[in-house]
PDB file of N, CA and C in Angstrom:
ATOM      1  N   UNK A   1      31.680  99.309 193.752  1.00  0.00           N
ATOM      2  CA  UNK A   1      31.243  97.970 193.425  1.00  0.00           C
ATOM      3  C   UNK A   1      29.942  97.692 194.173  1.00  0.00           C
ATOM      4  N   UNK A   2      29.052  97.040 193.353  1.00  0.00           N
ATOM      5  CA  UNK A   2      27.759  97.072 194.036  1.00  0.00           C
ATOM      6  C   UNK A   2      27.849  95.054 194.220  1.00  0.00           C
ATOM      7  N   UNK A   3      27.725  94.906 195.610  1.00  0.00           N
ATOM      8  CA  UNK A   3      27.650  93.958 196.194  1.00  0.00           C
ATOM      9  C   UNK A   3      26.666  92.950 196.046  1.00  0.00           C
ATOM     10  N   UNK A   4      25.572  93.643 196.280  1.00  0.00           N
ATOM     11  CA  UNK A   4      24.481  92.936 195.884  1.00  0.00           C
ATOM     12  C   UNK A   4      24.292  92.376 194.481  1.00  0.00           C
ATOM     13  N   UNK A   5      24.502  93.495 193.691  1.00  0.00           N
ATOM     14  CA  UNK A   5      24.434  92.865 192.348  1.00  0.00           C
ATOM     15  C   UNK A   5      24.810  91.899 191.472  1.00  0.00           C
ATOM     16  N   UNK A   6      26.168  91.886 192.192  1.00  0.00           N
ATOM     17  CA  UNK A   6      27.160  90.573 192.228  1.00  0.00           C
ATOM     18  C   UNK A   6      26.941  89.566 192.514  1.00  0.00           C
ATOM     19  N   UNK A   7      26.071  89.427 193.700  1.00  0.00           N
ATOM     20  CA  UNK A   7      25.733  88.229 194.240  1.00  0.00           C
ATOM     21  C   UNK A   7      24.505  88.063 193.505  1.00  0.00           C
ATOM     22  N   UNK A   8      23.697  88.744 192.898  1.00  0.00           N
ATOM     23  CA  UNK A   8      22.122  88.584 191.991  1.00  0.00           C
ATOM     24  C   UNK A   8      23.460  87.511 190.897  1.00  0.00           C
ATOM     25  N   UNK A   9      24.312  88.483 189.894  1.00  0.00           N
ATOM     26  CA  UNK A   9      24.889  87.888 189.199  1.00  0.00           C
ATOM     27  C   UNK A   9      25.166  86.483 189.165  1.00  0.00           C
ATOM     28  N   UNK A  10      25.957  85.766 190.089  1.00  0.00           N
ATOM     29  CA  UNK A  10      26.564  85.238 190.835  1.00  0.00           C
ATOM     30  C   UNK A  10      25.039  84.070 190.858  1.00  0.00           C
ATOM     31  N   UNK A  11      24.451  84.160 191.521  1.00  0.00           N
ATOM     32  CA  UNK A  11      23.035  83.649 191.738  1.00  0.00           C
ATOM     33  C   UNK A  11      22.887  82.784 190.541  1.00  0.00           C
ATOM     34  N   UNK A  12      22.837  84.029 189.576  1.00  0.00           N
ATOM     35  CA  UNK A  12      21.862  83.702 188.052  1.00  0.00           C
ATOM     36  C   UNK A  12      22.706  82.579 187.641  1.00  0.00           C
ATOM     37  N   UNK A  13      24.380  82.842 187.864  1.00  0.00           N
ATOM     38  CA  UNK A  13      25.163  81.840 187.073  1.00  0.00           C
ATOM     39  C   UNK A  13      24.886  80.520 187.680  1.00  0.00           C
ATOM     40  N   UNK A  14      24.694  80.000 189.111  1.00  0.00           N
ATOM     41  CA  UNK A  14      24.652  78.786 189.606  1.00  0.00           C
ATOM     42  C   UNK A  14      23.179  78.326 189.134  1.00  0.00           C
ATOM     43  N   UNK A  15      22.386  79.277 189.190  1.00  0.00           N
ATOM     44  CA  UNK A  15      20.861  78.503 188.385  1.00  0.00           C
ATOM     45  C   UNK A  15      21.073  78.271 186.651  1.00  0.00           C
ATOM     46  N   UNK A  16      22.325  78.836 186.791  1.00  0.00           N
ATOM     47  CA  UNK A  16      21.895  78.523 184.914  1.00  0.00           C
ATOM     48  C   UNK A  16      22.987  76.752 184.825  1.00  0.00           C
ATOM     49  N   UNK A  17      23.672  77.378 185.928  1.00  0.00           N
ATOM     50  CA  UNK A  17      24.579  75.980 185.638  1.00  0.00           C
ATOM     51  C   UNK A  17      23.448  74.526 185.705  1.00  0.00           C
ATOM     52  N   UNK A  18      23.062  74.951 186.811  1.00  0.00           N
ATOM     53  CA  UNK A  18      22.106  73.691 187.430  1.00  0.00           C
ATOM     54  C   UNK A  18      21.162  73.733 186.315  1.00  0.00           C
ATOM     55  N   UNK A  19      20.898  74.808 185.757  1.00  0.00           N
ATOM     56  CA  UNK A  19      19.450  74.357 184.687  1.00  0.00           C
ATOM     57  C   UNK A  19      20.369  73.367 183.485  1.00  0.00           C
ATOM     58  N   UNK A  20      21.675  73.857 183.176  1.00  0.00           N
ATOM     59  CA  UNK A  20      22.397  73.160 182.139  1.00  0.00           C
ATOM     60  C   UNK A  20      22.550  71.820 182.489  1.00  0.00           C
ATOM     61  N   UNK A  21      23.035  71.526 183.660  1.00  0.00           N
ATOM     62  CA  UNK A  21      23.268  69.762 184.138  1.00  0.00           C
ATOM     63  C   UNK A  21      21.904  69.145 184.112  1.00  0.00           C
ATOM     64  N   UNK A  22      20.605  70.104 184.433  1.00  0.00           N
ATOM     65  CA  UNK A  22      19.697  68.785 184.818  1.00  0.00           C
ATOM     66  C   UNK A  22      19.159  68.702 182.962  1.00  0.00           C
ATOM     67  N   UNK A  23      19.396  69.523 182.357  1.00  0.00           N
ATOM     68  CA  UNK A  23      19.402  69.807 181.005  1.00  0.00           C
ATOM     69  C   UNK A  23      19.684  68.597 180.145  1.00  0.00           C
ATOM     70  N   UNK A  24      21.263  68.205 180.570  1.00  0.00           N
ATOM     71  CA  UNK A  24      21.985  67.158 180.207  1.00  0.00           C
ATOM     72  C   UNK A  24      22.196  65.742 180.555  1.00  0.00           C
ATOM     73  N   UNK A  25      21.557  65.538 182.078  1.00  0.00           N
ATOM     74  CA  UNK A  25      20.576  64.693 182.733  1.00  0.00           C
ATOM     75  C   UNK A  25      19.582  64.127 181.945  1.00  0.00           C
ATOM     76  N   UNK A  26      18.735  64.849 181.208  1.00  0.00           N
ATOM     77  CA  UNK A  26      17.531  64.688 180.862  1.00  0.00           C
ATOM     78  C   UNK A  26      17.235  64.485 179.668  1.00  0.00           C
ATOM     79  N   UNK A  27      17.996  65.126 178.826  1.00  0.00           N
ATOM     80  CA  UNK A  27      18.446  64.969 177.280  1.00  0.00           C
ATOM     81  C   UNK A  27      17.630  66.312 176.814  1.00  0.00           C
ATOM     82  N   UNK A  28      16.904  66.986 177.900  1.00  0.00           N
ATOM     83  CA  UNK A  28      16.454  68.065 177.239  1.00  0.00           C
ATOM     84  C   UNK A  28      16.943  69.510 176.376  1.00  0.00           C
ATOM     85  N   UNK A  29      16.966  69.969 175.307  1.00  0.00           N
ATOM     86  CA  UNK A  29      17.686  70.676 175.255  1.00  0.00           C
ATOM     87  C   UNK A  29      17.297  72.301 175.098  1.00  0.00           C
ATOM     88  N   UNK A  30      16.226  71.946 175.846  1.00  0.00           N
ATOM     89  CA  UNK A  30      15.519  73.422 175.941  1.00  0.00           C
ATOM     90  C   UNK A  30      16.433  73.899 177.297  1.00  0.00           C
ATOM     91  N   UNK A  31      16.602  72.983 178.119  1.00  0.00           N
ATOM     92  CA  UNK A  31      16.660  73.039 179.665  1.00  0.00           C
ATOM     93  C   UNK A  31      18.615  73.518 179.608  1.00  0.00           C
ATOM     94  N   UNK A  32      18.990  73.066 178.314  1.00  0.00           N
ATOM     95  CA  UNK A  32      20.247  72.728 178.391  1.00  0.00           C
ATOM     96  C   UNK A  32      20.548  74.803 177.420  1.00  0.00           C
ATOM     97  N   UNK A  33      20.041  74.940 176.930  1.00  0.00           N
ATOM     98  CA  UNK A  33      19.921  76.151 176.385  1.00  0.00           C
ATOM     99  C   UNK A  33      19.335  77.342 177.232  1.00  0.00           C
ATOM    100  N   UNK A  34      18.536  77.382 177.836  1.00  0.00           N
ATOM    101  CA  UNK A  34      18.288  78.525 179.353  1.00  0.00           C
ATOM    102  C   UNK A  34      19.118  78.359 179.932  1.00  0.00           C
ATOM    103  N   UNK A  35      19.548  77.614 180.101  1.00  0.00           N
ATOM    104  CA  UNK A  35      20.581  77.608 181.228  1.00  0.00           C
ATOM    105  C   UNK A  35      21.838  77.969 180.997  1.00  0.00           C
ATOM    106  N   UNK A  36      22.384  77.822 179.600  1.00  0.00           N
ATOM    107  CA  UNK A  36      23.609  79.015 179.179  1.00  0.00           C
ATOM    108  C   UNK A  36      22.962  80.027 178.968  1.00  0.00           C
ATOM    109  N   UNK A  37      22.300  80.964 178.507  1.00  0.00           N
ATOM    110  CA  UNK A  37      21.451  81.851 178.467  1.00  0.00           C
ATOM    111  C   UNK A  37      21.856  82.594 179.825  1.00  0.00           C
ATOM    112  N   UNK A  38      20.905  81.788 181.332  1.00  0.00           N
ATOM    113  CA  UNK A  38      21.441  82.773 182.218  1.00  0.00           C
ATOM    114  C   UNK A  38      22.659  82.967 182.062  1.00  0.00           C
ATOM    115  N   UNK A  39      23.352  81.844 181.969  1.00  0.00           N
ATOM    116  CA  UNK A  39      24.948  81.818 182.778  1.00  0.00           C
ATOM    117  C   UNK A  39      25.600  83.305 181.861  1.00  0.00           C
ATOM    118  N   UNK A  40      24.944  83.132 180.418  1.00  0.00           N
ATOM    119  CA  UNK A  40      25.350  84.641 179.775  1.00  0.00           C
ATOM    120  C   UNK A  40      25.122  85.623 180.391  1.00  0.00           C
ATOM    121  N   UNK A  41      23.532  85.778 180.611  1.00  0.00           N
ATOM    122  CA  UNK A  41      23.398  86.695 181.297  1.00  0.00           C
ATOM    123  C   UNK A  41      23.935  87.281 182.612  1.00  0.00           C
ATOM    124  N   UNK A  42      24.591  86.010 183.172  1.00  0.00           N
ATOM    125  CA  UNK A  42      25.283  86.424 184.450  1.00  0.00           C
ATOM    126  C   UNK A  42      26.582  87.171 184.245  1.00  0.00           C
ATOM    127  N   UNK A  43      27.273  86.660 183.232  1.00  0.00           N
ATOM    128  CA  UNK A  43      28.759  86.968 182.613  1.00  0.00           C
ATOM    129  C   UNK A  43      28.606  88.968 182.140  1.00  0.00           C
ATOM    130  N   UNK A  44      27.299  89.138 181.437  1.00  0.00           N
ATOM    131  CA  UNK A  44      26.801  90.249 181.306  1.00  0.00           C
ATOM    132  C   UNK A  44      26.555  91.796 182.152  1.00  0.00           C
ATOM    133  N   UNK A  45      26.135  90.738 183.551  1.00  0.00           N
ATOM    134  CA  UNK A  45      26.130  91.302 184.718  1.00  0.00           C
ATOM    135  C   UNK A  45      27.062  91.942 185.606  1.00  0.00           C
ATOM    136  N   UNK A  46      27.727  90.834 185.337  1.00  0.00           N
ATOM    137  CA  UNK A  46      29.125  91.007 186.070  1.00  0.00           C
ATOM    138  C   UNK A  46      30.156  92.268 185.093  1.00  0.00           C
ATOM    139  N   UNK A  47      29.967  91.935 183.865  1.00  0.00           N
ATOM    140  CA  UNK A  47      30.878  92.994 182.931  1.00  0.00           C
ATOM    141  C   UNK A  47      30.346  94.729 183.199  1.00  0.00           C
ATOM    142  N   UNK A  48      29.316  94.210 183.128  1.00  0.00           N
ATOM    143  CA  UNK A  48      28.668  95.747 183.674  1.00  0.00           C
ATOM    144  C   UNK A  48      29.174  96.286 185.153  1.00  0.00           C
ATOM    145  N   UNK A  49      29.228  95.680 185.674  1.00  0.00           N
ATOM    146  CA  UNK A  49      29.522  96.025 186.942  1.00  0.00           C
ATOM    147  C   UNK A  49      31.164  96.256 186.847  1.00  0.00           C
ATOM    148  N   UNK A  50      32.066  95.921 186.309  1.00  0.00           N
ATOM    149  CA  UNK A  50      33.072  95.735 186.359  1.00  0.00           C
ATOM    150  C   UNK A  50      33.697  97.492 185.075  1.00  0.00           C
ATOM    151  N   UNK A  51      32.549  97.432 184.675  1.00  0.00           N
ATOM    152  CA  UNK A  51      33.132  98.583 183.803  1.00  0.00           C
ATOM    153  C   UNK A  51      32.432  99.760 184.690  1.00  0.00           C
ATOM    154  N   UNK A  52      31.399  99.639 185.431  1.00  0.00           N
ATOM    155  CA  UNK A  52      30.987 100.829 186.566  1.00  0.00           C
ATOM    156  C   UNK A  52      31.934 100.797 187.498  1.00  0.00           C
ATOM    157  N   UNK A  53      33.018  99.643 188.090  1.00  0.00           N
ATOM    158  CA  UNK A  53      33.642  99.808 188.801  1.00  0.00           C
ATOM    159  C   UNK A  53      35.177 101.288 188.139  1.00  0.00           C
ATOM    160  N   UNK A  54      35.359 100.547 187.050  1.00  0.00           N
ATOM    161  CA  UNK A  54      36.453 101.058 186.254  1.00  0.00           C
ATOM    162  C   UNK A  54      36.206 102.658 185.810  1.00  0.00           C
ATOM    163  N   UNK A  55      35.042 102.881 185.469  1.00  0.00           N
ATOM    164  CA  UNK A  55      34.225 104.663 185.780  1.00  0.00           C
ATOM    165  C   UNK A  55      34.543 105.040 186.911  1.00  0.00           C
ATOM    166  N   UNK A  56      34.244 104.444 188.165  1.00  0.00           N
ATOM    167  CA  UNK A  56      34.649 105.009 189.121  1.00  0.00           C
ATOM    168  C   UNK A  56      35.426 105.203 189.438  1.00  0.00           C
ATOM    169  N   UNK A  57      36.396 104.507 189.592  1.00  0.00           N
ATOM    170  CA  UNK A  57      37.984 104.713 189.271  1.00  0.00           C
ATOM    171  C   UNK A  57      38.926 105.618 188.640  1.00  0.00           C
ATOM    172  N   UNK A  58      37.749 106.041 187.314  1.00  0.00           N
ATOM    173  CA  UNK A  58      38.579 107.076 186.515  1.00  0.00           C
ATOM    174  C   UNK A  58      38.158 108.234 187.102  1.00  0.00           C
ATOM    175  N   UNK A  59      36.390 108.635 187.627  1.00  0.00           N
ATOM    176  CA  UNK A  59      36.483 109.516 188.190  1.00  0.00           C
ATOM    177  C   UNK A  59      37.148 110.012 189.266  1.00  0.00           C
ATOM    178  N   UNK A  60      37.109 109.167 190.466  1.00  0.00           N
ATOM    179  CA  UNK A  60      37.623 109.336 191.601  1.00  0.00           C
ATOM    180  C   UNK A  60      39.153 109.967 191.104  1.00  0.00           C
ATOM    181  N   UNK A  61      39.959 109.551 190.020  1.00  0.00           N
ATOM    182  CA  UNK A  61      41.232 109.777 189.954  1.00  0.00           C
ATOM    183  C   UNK A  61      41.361 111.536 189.305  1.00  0.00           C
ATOM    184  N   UNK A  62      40.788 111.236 188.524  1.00  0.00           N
ATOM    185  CA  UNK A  62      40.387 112.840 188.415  1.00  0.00           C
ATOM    186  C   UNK A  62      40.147 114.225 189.275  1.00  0.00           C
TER     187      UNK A  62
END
């Protein structure tokens, strides 16, 4: 499991949240659309990592 990456992940999702609230704050909906965008991209991040974890796993068992 790569630690760091997680926390990049992790990162992206709280800026996308915050881009979504001030998004919805504002009535903007550009602001309100990047900002699920990251939060995808964070969800993305994390899946990746989670299926490199699960490779490793199979190798190591091997």
């Amino acid at each position: 499991m790569n630690l760091e990456e997680r926390a990049k992940a992790t990162a992206k999702n709280i800026e996308g949240k915050a881009q979504e609230a001030l998004g919805n704050v504002t009535g903007d909906p550009e602001d309100r659309a990047e900002g699920k965008m990251k939060q995808a991209e964070s969800e993305a991040r994390h899946t990746k990592e989670d299926i490199k974890d699960k490779a490793k796993e199979i190798v190591d068992r091997a």
